[in-house]
Protein backbone atom coordinates (compact mmCIF):
# COMPACT_ATOMS: atom_id res chain seq x y z
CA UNK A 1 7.55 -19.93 15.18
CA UNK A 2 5.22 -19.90 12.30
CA UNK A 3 6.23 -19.43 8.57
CA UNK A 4 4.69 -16.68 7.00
CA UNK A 5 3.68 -16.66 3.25
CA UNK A 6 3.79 -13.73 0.79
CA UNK A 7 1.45 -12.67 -2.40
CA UNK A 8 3.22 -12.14 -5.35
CA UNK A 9 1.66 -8.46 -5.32
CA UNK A 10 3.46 -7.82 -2.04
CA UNK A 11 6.75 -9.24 -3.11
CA UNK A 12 6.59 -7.11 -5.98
CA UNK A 13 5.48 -3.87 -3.79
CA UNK A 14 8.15 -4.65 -1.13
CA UNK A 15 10.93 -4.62 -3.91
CA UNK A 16 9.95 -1.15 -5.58
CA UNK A 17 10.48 0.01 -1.72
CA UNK A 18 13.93 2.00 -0.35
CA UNK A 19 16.17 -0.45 1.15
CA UNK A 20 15.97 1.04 4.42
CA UNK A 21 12.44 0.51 4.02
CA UNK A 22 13.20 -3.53 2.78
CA UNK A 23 14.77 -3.95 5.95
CA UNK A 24 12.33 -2.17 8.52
CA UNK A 25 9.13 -4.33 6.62
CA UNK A 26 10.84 -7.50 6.93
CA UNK A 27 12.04 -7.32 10.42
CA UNK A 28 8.66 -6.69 11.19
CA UNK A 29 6.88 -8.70 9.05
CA UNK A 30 9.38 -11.69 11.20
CA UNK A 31 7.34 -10.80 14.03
CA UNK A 32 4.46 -12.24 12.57
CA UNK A 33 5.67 -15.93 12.84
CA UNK A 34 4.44 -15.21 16.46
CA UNK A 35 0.43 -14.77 15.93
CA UNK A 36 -1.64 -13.94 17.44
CA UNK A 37 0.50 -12.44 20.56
CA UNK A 38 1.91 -9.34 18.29
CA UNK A 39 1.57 -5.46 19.48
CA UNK A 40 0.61 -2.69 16.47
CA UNK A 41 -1.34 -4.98 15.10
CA UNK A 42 -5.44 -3.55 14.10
CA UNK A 43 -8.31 -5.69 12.92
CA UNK A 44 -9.63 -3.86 9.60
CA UNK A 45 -12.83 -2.17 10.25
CA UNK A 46 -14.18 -2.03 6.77
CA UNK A 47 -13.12 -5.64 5.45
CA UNK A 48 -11.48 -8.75 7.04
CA UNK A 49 -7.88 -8.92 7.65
CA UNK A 50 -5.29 -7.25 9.47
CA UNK A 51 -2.87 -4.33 9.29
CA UNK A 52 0.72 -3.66 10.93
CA UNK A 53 2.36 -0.49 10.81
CA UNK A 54 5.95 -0.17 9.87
CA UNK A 55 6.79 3.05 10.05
CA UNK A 56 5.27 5.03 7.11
CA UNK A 57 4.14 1.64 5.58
CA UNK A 58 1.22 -0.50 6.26
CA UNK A 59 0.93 -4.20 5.84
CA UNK A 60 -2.15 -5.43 5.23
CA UNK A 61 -2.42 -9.56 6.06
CA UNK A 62 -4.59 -12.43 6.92
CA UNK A 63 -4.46 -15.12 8.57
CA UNK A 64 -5.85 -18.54 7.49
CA UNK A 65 -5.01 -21.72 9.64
CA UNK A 66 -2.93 -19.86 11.57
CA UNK A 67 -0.47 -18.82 8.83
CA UNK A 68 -0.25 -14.81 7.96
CA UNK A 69 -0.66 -14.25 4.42
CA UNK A 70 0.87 -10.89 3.38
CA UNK A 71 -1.18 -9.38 0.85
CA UNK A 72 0.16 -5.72 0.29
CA UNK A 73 1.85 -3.07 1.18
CA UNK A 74 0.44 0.49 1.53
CA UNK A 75 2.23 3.67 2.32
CA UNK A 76 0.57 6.17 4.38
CA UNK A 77 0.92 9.97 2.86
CA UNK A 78 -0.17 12.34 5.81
CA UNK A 79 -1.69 15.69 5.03
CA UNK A 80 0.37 18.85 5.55
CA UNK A 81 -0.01 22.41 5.07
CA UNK A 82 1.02 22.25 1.36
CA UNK A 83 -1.84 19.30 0.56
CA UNK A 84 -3.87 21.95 -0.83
């Protein structure tokens, strides 16, 4: 398995999260120490790097020497009837 490294920014982002939230992230993020054969993972279209989707969370990553660098965590707000 391969270690994964963090950004301070996403350490930071990944503490201001729910707990239940904590957990869910990090389990997946675990995953990552297997690269490249991961499922849910998506190429970024518009810049280079990664995303995985956690639920309502997405964290964004690269990957340099083989390592996955986490570099943030974004949540996803979905549009409803009430957006506007």
């Amino acid at each position: 398995m391969n270690r994964i490294e963090w950004t301070t920014r996403a350490l930071r982002q990944a503490r201001k999260l729910p707990p239940s939230a904590q957990s869910e992230i990090a389990e997946a993020v675990t995953l990552l120490g297997n690269w490249p054969h991961i499922a849910q993972v998506k190429a970024l279209a518009e810049r280079s790097g990664y995303r995985l989707r956690v639920g309502r969370y997405r964290v964004l990553f690269t990957v340099h020497a083989g390592v996955p660098l986490v570099i943030r965590i974004e949540e996803v707000k979905k549009r409803d009837e009430h957006t506007y």
